[in-house]
Protein backbone atom coordinates (compact mmCIF):
# COMPACT_ATOMS: atom_id res chain seq x y z
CA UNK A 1 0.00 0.00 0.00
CA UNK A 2 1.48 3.19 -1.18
CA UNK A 3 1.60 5.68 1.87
CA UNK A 4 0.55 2.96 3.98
CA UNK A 5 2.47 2.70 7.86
CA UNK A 6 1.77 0.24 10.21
CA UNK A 7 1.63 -0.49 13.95
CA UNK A 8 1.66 -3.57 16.39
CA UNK A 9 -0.31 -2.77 19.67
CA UNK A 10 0.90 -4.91 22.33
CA UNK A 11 -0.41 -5.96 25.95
CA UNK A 12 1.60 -7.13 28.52
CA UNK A 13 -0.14 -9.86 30.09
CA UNK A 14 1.52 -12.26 33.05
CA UNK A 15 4.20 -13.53 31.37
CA UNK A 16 5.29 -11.16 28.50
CA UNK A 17 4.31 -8.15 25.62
CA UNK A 18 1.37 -9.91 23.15
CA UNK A 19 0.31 -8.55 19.81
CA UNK A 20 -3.35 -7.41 20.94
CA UNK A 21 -4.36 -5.45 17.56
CA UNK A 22 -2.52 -3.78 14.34
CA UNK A 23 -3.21 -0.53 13.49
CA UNK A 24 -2.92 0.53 9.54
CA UNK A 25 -2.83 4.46 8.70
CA UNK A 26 -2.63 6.47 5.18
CA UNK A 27 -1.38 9.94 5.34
CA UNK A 28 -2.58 12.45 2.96
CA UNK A 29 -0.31 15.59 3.67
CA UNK A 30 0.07 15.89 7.15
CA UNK A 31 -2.78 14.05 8.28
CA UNK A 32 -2.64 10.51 9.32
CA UNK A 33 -6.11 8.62 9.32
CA UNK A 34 -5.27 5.41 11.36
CA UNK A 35 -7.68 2.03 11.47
CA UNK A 36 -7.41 -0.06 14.22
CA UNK A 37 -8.62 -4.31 13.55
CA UNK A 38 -8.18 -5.70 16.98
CA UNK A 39 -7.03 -9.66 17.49
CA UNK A 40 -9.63 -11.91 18.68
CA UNK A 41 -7.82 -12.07 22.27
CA UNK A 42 -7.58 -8.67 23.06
CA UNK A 43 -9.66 -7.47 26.16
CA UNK A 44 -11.63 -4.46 26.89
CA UNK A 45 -8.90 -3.26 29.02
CA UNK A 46 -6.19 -4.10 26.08
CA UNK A 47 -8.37 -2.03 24.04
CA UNK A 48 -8.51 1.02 26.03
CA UNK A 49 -4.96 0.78 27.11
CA UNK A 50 -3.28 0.45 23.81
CA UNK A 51 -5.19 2.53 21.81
CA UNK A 52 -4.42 5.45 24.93
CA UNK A 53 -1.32 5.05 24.28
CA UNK A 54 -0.98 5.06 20.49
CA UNK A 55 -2.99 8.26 20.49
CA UNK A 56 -0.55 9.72 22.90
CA UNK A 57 2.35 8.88 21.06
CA UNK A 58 1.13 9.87 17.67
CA UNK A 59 -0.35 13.37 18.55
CA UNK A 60 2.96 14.67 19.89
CA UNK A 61 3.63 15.51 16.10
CA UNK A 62 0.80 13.81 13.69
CA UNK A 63 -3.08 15.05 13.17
CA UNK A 64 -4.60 12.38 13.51
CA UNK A 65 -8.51 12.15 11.79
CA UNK A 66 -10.15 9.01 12.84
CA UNK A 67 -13.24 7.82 11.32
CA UNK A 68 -15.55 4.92 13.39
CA UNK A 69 -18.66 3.50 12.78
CA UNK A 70 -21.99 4.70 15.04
CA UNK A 71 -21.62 1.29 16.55
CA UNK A 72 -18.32 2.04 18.23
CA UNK A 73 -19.30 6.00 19.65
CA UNK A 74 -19.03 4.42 23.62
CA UNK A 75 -15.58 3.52 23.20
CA UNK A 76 -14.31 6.57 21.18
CA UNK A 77 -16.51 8.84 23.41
CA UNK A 78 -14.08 7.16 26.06
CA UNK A 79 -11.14 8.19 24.67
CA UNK A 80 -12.65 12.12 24.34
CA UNK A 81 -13.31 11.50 28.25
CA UNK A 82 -9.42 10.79 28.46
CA UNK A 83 -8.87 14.10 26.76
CA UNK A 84 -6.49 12.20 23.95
CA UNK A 85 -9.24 13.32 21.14
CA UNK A 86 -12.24 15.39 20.37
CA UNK A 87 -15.17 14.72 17.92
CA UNK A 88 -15.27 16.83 15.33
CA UNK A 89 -18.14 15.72 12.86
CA UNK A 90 -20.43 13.58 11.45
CA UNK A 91 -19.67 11.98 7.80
CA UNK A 92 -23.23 10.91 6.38
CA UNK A 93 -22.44 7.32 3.97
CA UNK A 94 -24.32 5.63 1.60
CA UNK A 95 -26.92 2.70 2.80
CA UNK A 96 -27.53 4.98 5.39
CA UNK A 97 -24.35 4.27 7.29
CA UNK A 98 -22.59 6.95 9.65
CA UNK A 99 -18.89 7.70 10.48
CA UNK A 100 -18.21 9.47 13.44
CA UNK A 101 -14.98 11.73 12.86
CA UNK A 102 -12.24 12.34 15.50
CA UNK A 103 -8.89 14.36 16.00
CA UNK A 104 -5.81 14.72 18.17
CA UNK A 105 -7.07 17.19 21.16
CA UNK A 106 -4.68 19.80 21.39
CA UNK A 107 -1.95 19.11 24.20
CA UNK A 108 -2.04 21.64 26.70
């Protein structure tokens, strides 16, 4: 994939670091627009904890813009709560589907 970066999320659990999810990203300028696809093993708290993390990381010099589908809004509305990123529209599909979009909150 031309422009295409990728990213490992790991976990630790007891015994070591585990791959719990990959994220894939295309930038277009200075924009990065990452998707997350999350392994079958990963747990809520892998979830929030990675993807906290990955946000952090990225925003200290990336935009991120982050589209989701209306079935994810509780976990991204999460990640507002955590003050990593801020909702800044709704994009309106085809077959009546909605994306949610997100970006970096600024770092005070």
């Amino acid at each position: 994939m031309e422009g295409g970066e990728f990213w490992i999320l790991t976990a630790r659990n007891l015994e070591k670091n585990m791959p719990v999810g990959i994220v894939g990203g295309i930038r277009k300028q200075e924009v990065l627009e990452p998707h997350v696809e999350w392994f079958p093993w990963a747990t809520p708290r892998n979830k929030v904890e990675t993807i906290l993390a990955y946000i952090e990381g990225m925003r200290q010099d990336t935009s991120l813009l982050i589209y989701t589908d209306l079935e994810e809004k509780n976990f991204w509305e999460r990640m507002a709560q955590y003050g990593v990123i801020r909702r800044v529209g709704t994009y309106y599909r085809r077959e009546d589907r909605v994306w949610l979009v997100w970006q970096e909150a600024q770092i005070k």
